[in-house]
Protein backbone atom coordinates (compact mmCIF):
# COMPACT_ATOMS: atom_id res chain seq x y z
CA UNK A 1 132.67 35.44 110.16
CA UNK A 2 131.37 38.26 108.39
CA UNK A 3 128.43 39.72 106.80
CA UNK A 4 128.70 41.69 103.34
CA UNK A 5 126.90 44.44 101.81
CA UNK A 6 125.01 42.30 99.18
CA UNK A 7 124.24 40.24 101.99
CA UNK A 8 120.13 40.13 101.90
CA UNK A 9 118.87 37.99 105.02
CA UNK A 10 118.18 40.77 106.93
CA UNK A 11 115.37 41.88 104.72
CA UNK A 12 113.20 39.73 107.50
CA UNK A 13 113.85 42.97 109.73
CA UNK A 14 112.92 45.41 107.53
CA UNK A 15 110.31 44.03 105.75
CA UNK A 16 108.63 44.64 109.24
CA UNK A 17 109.13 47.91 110.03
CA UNK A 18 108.38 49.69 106.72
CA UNK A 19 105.61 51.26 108.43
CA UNK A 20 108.62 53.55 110.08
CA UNK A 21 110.39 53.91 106.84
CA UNK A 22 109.63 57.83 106.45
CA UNK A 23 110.81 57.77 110.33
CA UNK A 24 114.13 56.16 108.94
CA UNK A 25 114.58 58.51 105.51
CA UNK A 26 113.87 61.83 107.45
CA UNK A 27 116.04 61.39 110.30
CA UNK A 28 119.02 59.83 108.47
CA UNK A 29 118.45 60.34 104.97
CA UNK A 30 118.22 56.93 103.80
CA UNK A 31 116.00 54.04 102.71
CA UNK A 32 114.92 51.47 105.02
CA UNK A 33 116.89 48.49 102.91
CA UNK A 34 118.76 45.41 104.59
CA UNK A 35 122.28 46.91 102.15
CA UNK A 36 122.79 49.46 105.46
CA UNK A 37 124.57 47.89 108.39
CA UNK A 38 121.56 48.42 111.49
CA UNK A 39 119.56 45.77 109.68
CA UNK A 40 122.13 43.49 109.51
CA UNK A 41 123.28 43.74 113.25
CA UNK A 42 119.73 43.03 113.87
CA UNK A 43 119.09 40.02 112.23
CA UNK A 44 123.03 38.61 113.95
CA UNK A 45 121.26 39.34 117.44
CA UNK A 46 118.02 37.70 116.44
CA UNK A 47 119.69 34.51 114.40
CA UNK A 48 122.99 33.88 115.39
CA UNK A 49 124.43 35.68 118.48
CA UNK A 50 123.45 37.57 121.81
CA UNK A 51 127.12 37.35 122.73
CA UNK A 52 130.13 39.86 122.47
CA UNK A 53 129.78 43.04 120.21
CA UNK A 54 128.60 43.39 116.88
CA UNK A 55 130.20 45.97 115.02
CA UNK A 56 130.99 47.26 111.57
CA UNK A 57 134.58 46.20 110.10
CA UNK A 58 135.84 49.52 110.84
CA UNK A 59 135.90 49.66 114.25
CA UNK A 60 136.94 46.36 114.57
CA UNK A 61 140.52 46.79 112.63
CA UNK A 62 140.75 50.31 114.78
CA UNK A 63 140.36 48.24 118.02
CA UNK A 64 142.76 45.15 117.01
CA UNK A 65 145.39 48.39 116.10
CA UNK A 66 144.54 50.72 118.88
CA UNK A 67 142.54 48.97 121.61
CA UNK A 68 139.73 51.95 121.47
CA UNK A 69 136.21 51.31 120.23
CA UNK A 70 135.44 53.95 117.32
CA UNK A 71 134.03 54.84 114.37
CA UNK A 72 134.36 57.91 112.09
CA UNK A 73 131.00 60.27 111.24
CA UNK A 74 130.99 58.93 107.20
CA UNK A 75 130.72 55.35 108.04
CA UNK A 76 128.34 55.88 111.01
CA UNK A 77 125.85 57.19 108.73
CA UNK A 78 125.86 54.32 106.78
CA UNK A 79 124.13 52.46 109.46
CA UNK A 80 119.77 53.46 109.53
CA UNK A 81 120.67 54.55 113.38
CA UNK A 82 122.38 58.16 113.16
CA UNK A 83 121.14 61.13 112.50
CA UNK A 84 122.04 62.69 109.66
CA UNK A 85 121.93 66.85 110.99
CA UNK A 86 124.17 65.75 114.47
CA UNK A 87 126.15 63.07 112.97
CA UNK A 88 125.27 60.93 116.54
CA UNK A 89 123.50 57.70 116.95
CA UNK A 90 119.86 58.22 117.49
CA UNK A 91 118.14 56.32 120.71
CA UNK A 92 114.89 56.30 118.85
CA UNK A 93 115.32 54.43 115.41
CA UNK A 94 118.17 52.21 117.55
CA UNK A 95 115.00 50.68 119.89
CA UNK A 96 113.08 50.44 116.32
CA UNK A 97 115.99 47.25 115.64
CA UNK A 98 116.18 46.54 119.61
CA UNK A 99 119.41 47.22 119.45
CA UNK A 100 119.37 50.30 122.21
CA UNK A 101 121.20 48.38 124.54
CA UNK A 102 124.07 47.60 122.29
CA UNK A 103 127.69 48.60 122.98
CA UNK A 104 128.33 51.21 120.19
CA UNK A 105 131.52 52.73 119.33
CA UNK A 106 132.41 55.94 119.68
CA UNK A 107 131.55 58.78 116.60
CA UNK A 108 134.74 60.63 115.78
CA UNK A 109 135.54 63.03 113.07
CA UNK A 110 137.31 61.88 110.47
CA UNK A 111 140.66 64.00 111.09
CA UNK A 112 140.77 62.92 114.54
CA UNK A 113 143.21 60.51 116.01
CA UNK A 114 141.48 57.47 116.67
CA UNK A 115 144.36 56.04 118.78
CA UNK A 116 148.12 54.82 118.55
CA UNK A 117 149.28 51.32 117.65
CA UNK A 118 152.39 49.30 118.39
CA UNK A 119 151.81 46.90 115.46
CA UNK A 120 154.26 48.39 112.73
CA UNK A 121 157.42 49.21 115.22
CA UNK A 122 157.15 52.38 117.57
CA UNK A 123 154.23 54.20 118.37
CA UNK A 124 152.34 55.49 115.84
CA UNK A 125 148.96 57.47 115.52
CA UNK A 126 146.10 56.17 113.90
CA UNK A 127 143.85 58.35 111.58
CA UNK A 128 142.40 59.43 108.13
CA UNK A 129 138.92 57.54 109.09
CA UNK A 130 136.57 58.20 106.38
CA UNK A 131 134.15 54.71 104.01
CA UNK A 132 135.08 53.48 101.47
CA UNK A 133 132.80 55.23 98.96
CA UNK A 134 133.08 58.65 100.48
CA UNK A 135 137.32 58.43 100.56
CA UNK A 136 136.84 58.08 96.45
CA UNK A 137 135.21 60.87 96.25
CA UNK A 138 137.92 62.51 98.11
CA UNK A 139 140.59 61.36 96.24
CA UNK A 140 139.41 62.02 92.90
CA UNK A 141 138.88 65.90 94.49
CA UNK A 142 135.65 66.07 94.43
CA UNK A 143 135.39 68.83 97.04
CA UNK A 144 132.65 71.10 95.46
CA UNK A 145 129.06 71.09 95.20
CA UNK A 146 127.90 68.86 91.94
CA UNK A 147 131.51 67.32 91.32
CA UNK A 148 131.20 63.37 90.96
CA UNK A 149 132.81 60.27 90.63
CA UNK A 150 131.27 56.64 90.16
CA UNK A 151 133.42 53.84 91.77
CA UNK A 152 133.44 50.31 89.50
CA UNK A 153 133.58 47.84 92.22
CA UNK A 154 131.94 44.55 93.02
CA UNK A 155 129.07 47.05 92.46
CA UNK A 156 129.07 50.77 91.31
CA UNK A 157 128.16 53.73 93.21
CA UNK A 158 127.55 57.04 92.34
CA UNK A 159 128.32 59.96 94.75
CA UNK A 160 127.89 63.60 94.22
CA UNK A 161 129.12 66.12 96.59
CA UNK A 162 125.78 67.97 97.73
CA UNK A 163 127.31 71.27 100.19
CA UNK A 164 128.12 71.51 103.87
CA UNK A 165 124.56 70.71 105.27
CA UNK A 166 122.50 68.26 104.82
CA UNK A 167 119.78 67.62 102.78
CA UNK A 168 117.43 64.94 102.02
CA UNK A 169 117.15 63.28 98.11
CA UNK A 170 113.42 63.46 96.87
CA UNK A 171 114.34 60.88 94.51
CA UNK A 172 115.15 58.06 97.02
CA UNK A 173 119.29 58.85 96.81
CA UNK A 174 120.72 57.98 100.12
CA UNK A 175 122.02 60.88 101.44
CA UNK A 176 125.31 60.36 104.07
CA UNK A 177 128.31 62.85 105.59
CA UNK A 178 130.74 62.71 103.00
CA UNK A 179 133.21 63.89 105.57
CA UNK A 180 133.58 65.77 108.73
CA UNK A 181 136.71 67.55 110.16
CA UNK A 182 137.94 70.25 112.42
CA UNK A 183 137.17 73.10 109.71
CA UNK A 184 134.69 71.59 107.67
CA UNK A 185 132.10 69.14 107.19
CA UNK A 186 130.79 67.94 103.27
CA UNK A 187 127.13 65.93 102.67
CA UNK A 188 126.95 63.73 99.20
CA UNK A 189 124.10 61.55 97.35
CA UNK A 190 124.51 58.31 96.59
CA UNK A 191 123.66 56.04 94.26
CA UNK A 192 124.26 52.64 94.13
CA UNK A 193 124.32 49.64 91.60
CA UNK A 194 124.51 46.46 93.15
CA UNK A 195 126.27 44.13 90.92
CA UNK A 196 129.21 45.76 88.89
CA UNK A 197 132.07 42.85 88.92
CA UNK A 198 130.04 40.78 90.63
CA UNK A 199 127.93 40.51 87.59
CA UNK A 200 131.03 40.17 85.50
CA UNK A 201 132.07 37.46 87.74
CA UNK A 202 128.84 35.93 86.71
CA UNK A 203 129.78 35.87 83.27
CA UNK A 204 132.88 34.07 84.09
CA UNK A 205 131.14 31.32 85.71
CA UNK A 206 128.77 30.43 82.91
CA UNK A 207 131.82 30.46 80.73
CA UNK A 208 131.58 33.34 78.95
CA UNK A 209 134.68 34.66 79.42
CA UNK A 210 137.66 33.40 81.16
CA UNK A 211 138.85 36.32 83.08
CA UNK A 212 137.73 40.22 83.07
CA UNK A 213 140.61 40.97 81.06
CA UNK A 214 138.65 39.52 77.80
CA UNK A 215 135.14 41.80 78.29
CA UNK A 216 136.52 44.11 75.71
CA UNK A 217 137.68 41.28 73.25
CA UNK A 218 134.73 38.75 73.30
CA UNK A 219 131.79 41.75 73.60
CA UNK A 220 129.87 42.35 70.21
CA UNK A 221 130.13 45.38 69.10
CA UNK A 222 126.37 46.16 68.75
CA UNK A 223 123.60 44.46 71.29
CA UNK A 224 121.41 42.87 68.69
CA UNK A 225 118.43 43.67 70.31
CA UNK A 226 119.13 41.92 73.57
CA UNK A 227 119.27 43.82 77.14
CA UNK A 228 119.88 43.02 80.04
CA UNK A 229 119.24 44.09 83.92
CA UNK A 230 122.02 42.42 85.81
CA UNK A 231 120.05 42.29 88.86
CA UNK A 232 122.10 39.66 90.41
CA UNK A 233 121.35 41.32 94.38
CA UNK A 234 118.17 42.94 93.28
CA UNK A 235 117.82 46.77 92.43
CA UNK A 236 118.74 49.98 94.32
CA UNK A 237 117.75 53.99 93.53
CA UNK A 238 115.41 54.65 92.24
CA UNK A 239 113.76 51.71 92.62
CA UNK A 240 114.45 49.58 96.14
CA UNK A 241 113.88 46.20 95.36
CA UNK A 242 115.78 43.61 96.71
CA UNK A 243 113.54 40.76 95.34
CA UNK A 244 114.31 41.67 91.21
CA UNK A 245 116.07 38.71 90.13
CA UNK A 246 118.61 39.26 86.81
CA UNK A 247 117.08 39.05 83.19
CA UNK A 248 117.50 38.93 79.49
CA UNK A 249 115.59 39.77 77.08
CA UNK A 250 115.38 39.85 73.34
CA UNK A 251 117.07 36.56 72.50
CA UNK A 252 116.88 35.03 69.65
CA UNK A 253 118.39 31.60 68.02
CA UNK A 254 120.99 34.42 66.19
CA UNK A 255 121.96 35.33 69.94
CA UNK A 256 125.47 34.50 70.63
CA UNK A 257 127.76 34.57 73.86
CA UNK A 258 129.33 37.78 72.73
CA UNK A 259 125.85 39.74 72.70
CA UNK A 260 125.55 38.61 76.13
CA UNK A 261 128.76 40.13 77.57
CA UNK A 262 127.92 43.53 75.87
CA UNK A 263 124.28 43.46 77.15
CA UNK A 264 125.15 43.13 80.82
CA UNK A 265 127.97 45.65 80.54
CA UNK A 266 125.18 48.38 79.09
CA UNK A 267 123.08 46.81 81.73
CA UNK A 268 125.45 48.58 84.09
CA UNK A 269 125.86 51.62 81.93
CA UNK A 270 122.01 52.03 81.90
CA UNK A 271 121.95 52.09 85.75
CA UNK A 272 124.96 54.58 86.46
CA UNK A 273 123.09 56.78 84.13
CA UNK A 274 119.80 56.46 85.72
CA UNK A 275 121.57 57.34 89.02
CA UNK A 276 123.13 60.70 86.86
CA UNK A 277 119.78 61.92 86.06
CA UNK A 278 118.57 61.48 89.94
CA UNK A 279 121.43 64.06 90.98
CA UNK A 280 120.76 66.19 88.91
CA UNK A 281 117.10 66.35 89.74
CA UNK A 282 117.80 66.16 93.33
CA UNK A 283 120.10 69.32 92.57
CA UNK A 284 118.91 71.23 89.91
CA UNK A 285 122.04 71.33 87.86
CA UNK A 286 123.83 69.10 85.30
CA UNK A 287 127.05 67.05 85.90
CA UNK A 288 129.36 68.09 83.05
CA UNK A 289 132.11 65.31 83.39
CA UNK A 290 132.02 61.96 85.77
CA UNK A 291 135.28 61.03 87.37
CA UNK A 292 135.40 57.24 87.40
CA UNK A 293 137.67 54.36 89.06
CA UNK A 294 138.21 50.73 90.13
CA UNK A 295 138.88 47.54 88.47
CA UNK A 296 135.83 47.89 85.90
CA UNK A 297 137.41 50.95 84.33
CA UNK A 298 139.84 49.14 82.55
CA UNK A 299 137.26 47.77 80.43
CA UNK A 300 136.96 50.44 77.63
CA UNK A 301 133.30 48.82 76.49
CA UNK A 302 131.79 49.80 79.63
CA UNK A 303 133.45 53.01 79.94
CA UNK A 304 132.37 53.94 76.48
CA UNK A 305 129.02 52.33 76.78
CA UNK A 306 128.74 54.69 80.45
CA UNK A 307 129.76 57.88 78.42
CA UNK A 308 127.06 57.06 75.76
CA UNK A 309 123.74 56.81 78.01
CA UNK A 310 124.55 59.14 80.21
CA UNK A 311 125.78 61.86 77.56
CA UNK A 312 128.63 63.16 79.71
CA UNK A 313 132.30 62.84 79.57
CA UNK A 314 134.02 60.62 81.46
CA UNK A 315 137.51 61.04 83.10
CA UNK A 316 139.44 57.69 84.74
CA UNK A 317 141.22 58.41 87.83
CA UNK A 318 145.08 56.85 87.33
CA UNK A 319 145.46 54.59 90.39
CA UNK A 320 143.41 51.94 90.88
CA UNK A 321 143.59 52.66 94.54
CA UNK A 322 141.46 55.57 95.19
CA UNK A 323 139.81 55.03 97.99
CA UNK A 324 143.14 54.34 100.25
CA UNK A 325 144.27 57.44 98.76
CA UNK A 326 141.35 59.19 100.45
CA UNK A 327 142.25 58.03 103.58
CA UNK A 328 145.79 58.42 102.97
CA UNK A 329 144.73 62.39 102.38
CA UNK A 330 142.51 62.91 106.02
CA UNK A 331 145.58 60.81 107.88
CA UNK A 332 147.72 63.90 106.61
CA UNK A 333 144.94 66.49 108.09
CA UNK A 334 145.12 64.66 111.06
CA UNK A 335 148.53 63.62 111.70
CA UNK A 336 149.08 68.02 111.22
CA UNK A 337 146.27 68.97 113.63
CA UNK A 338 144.00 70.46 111.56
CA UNK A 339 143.79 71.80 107.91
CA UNK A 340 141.83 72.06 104.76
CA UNK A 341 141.30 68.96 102.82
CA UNK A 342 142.06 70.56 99.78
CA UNK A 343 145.82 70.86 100.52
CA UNK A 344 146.12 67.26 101.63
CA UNK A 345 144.58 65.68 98.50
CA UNK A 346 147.22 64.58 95.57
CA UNK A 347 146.70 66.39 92.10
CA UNK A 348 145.69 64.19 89.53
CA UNK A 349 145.24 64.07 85.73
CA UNK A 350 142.97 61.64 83.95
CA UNK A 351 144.58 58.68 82.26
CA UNK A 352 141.87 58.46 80.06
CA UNK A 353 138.87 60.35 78.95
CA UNK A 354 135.52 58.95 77.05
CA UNK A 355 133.26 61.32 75.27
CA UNK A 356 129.77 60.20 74.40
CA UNK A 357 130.15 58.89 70.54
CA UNK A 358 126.17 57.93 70.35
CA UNK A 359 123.94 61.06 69.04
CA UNK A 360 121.09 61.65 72.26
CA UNK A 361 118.29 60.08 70.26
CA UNK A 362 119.99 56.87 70.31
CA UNK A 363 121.26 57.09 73.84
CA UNK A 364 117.15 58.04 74.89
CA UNK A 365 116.25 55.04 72.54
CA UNK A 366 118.47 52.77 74.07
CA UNK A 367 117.29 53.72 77.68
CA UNK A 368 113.86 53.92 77.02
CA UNK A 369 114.12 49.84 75.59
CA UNK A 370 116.59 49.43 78.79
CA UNK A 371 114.05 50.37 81.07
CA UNK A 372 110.94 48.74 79.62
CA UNK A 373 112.76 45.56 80.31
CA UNK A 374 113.82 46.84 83.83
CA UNK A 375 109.84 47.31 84.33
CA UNK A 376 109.02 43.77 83.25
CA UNK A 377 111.81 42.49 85.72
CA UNK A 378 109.78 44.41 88.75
């Protein structure tokens, strides 16, 4: 049994502690929501469990391969209970979720060897231990201060690569190691969207398509007035809202099934480009391209729709694997001791690139309608 991101139950534990929630954002540079992994353990201990160890998914594939009990730096700061300056659990905001006398695993960096295993024939080392988010980001080479990339999963997230320390988002971005080895040691932003294919899988269900494959062949080509805020798991940055609920609005009798697909795939647009204008507030400076992946960015709509509101080019990463490749990148710094990330990561050229085709005016027009309706969903 397993609990998921989107999973909200543990909202019960932070709804009462949000009179520590600047405690929480200053010392690990993220919001006090029930999407980060402390809040979750929590509410196991208090509702289901006080037996064995509860642990993130990591470190319990690491100790079925290796027998140790580990995590790396990136995915421990995922959690509401590390600190984001030392990268190591903090005793404090761990009695805030009673969890201080948990077993924890240990914090490694993410070149080190986290063990060997027997499974595969032989013994072989185990290492390249980065999340999931932050490995994209490798991959697609994001390795410099303001480079980007927005993953199109069963949500979409945003992350920018903010410099080797850390620093806090004033715009309520979580901020999280990117990665941590030997010779150096990367911070990003991160912005997140909460329904991506999940929302698509929505559409399926009501019967609006029949697979993914047909969003670009059954969505209108012009919205007809209707938008939509596929809040399916509530809202994240800017606005931390887990109790939003999805809407439509601007139907009419003239609506038709097609005019729904297209509004919540510019539902999603209209949120990665809210989450563009955060980092570049946060950091002072413009993103000039957006280096995209996942299953979503075969969809040409949204990828076009994405390049439109936010005004920036966008480039598709070729594999629809990135964040393996990530991985795949630190096990190479590891399994050689030591060495720059930049000479383990594989080249790549975009296998597609979208260039905004609305003027700004209608881009601000659309987002301006986009976000009244995101104000009447609050």
């Amino acid at each position: 049994n397993m609990v998921v991101w989107q999973d909200r139950r543990a909202e019960s534990v932070t709804n009462r502690l949000q009179d520590k929630s600047e405690i929480f954002e200053q010392k690990t540079g993220l919001v006090l929501d029930p999407y980060f992994s402390a809040p979750k353990q929590a509410w196991i201990r208090e509702n289901v469990t006080k037996q064995g160890v509860v642990t993130t998914s990591d470190s319990w594939l690491l100790h079925q391969l290796t027998g140790e009990f580990v995590t790396d730096v990136s995915t421990a700061s995922r959690s509401l209970v590390t600190d984001l300056d030392t990268g190591e659990w903090d005793r404090e905001l761990l009695s805030h979720f009673d969890l201080q006398d948990e077993k924890l695993p240990k914090i490694l960096n993410s070149d080190e060897i986290a063990g060997v295993t027997r499974h595969f024939g032989g013994i072989m080392p185990v290492g390249g231990l980065i999340v999931d988010q932050q490995a994209a980001l490798l991959a697609e080479k994001c390795l410099e201060v303001g480079e980007a990339k927005c993953t199109f999963g069963t949500g979409a997230f945003l992350l920018a690569n903010t410099g080797k320390r850390a620093v806090r988002s004033s715009a309520k971005l979580a901020a999280s190691f990117a990665w941590r080895t030997e010779l150096e040691t990367a911070y990003c932003f991160d912005g997140q969207v909460y329904t991506a294919a999940s929302a698509v899988r929505w559409l399926k269900q009501m019967g609006f398509i029949n697979a993914a494959s047909e969003l670009d062949i059954k969505a209108a080509s012009h919205h007809d007035g209707i938008y939509s805020v596929p809040a399916f798991a509530g809202l994240a940055a800017p606005r931390w809202r887990p109790d939003v609920k999805a809407s439509f609005s601007g139907i009419t009798l003239s609506s038709e099934p097609s005019h729904f697909i297209l509004a919540v795939l510019q539902g999603i647009a209209a949120q990665v480009a809210e989450l563009v204008d955060l980092v570049e507030s946060d950091m002072g400076s413009a993103l000039k391209t957006l280096r995209v992946d996942g299953g979503l960015t075969q969809s040409a709509v949204l990828m076009q729709s994405v390049a439109d509101l936010t005004q920036r080019t966008i480039e598709i990463y070729p594999s629809q694997h990135a964040t393996p490749l990530g991985a795949a990148a630190l096990a190479r710094v590891a399994s050689k001791s030591g060495g720059w990330i930049k000479d383990s990561v594989i080249e790549w050229a975009p296998s597609h690139v979208f260039e905004p085709k609305w003027r700004s005016e209608q881009a601000q027009e659309f987002r301006t309608a986009w976000a009244t309706a995101a104000d009447s969903a609050l």
